[in-house]
N, C-alpha and C. Protein backbone atom coordinates (compact mmCIF):
# COMPACT_ATOMS: atom_id res chain seq x y z
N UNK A 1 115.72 79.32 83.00
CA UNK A 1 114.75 79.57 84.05
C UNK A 1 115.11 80.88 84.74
N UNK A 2 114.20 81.71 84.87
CA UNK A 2 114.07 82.84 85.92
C UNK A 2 114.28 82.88 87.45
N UNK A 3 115.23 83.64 87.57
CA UNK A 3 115.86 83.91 89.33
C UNK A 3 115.14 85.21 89.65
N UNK A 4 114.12 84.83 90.81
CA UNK A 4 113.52 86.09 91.30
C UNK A 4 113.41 85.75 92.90
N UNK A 5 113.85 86.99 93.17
CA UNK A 5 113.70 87.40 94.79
C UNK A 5 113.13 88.32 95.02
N UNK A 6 112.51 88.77 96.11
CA UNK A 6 111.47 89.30 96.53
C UNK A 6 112.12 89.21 98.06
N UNK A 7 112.62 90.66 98.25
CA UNK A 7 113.54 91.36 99.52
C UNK A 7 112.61 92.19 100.26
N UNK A 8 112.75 91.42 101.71
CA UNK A 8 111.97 91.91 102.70
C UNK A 8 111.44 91.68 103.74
N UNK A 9 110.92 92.07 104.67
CA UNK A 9 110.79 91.46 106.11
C UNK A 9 109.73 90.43 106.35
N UNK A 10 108.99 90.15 105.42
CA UNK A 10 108.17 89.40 105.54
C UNK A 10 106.67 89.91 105.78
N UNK A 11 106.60 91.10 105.85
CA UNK A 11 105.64 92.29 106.06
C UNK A 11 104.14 91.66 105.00
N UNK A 12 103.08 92.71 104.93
CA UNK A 12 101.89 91.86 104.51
C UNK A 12 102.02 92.43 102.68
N UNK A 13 103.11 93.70 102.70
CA UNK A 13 103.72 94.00 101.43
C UNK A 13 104.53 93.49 100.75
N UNK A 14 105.16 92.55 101.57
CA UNK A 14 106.11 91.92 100.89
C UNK A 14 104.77 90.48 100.40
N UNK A 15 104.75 89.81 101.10
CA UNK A 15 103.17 88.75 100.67
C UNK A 15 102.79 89.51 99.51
N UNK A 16 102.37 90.63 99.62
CA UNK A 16 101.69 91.11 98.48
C UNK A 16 102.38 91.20 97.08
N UNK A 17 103.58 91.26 96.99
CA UNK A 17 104.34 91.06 96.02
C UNK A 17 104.54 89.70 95.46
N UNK A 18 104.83 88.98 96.36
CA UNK A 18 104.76 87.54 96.23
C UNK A 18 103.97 86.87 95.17
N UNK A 19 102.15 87.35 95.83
CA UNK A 19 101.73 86.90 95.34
C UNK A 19 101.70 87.59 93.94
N UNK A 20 101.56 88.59 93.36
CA UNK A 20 101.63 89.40 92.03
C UNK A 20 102.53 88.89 91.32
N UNK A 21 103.86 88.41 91.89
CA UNK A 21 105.02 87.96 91.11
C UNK A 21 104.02 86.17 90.78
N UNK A 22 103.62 85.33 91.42
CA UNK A 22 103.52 83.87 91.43
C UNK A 22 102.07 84.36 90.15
N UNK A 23 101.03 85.39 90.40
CA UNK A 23 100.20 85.36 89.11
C UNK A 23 100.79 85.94 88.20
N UNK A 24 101.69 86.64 87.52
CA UNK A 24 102.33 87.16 86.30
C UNK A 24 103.14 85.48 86.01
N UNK A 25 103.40 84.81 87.12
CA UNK A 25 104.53 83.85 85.97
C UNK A 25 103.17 82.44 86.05
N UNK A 26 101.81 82.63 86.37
CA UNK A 26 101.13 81.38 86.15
C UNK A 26 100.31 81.85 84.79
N UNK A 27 100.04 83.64 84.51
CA UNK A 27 99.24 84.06 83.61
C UNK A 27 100.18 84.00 82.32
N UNK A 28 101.89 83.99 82.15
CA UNK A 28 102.75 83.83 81.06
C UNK A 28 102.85 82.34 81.29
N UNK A 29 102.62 81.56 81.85
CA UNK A 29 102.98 79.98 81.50
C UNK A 29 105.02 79.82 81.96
N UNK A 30 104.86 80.44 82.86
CA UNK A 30 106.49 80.40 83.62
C UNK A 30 106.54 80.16 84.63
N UNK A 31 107.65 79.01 84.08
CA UNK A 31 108.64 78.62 85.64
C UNK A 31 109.41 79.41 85.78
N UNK A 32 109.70 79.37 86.89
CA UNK A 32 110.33 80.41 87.92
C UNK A 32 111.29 79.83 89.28
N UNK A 33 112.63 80.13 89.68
CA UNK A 33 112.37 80.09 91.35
C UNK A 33 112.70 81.24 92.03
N UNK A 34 111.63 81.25 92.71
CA UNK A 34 110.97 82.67 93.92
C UNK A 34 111.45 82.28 95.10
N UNK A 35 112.31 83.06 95.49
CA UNK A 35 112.85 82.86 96.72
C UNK A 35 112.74 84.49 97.34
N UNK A 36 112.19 84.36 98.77
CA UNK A 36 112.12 85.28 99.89
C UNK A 36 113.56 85.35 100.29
N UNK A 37 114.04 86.87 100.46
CA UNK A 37 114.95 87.33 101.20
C UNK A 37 114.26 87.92 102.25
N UNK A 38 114.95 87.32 103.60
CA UNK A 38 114.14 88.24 105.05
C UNK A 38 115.23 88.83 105.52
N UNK A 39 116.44 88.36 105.08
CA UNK A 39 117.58 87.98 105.86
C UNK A 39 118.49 89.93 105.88
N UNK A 40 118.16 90.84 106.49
CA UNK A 40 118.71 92.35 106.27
C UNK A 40 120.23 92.64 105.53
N UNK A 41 121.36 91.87 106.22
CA UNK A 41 122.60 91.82 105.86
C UNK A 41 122.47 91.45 103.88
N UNK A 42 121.64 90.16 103.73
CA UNK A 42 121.76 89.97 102.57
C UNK A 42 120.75 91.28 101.55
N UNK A 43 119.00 91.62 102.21
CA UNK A 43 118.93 92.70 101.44
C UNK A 43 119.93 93.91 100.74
N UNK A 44 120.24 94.26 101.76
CA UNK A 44 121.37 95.27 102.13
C UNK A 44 122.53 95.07 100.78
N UNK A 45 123.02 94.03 100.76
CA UNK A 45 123.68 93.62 99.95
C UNK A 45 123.12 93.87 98.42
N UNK A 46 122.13 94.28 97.87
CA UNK A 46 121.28 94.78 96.73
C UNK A 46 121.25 96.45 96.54
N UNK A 47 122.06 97.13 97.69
CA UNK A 47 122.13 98.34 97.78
C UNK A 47 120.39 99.32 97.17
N UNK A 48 119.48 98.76 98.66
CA UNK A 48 117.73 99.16 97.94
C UNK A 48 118.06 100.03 99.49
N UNK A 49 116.97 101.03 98.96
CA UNK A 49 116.35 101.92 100.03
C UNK A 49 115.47 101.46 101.21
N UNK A 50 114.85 101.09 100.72
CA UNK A 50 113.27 100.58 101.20
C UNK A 50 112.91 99.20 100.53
N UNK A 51 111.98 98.37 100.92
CA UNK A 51 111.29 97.14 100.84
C UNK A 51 109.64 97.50 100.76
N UNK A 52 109.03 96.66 100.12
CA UNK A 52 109.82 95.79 99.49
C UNK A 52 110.37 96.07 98.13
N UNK A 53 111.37 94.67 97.74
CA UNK A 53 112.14 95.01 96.38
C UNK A 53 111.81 93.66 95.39
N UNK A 54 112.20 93.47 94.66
CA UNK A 54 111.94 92.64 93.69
C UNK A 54 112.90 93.17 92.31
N UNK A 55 113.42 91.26 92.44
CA UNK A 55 115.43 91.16 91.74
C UNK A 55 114.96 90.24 91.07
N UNK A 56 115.04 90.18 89.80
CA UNK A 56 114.61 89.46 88.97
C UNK A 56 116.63 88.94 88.00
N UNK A 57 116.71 87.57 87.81
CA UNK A 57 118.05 87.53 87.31
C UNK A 57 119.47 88.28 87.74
N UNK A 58 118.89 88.64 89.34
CA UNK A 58 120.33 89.96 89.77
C UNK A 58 120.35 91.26 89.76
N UNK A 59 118.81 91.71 88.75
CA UNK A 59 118.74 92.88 88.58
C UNK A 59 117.27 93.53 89.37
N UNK A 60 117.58 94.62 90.39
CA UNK A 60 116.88 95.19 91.00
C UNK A 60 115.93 96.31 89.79
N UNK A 61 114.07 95.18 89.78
CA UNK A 61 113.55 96.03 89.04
C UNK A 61 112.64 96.57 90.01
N UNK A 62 112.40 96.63 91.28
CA UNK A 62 111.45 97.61 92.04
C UNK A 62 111.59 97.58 93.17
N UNK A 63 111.36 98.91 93.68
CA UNK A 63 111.99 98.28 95.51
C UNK A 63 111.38 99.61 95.89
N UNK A 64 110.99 99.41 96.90
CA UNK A 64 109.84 100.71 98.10
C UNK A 64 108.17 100.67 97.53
N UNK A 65 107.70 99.71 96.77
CA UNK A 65 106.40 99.53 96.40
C UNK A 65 106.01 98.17 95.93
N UNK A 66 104.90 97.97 95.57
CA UNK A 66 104.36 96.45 95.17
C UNK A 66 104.26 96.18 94.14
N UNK A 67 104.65 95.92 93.17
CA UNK A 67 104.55 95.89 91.38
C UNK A 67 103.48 95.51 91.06
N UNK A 68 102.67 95.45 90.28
CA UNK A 68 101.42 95.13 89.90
C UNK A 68 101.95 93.88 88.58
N UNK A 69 100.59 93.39 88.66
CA UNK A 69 100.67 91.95 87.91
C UNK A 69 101.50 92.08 86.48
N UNK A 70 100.90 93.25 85.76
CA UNK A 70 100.93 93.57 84.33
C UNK A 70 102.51 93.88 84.81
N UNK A 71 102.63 94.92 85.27
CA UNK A 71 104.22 95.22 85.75
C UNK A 71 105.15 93.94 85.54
N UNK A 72 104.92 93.00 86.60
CA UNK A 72 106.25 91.88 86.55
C UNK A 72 105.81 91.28 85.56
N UNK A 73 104.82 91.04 84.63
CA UNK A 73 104.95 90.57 83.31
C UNK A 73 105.86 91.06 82.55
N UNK A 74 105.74 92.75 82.38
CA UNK A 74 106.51 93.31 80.96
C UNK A 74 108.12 92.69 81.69
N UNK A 75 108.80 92.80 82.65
CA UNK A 75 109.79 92.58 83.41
C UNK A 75 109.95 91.03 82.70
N UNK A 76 109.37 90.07 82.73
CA UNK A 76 109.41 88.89 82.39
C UNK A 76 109.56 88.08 81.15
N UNK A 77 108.86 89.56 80.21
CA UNK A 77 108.54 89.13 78.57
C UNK A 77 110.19 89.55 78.18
């Protein structure tokens, strides 16, 4: 199963990621657990510039923009 986080203040960009990440893993037929980081000390800890980010398995694949659907698919396949 897939470990994805989605780092960030809770902003209407970070939502927006959210949701892009929850339709790429309902349009591949994947479970997932999606967990929100709000928490700064722990972002921080991912060594990202900007938010939002998105950590898929540990690995920081985007951070200072919103990934698009097709995006966190190829990330997923």
């Amino acid at each position: 199963m897939k470990n994805i986080k989605i780092l960030g203040p809770g902003c209407t960009r970070c939502r927006d990621t959210e949701m892009n990440v929850k339709k790429a893993l309902e349009n591949l037929g994947i479970e997932a657990s999606v967990t929100k980081i709000v928490d700064y000390p722990e972002i921080m800890a991912y060594d990202i510039m900007s938010t939002p980010a998105l950590v898929i398995d540990e690995v920081v694949k985007v951070s200072g923009r919103i990934p698009t659907v097709d995006e966190i698919k190829t990330f997923l396949s």
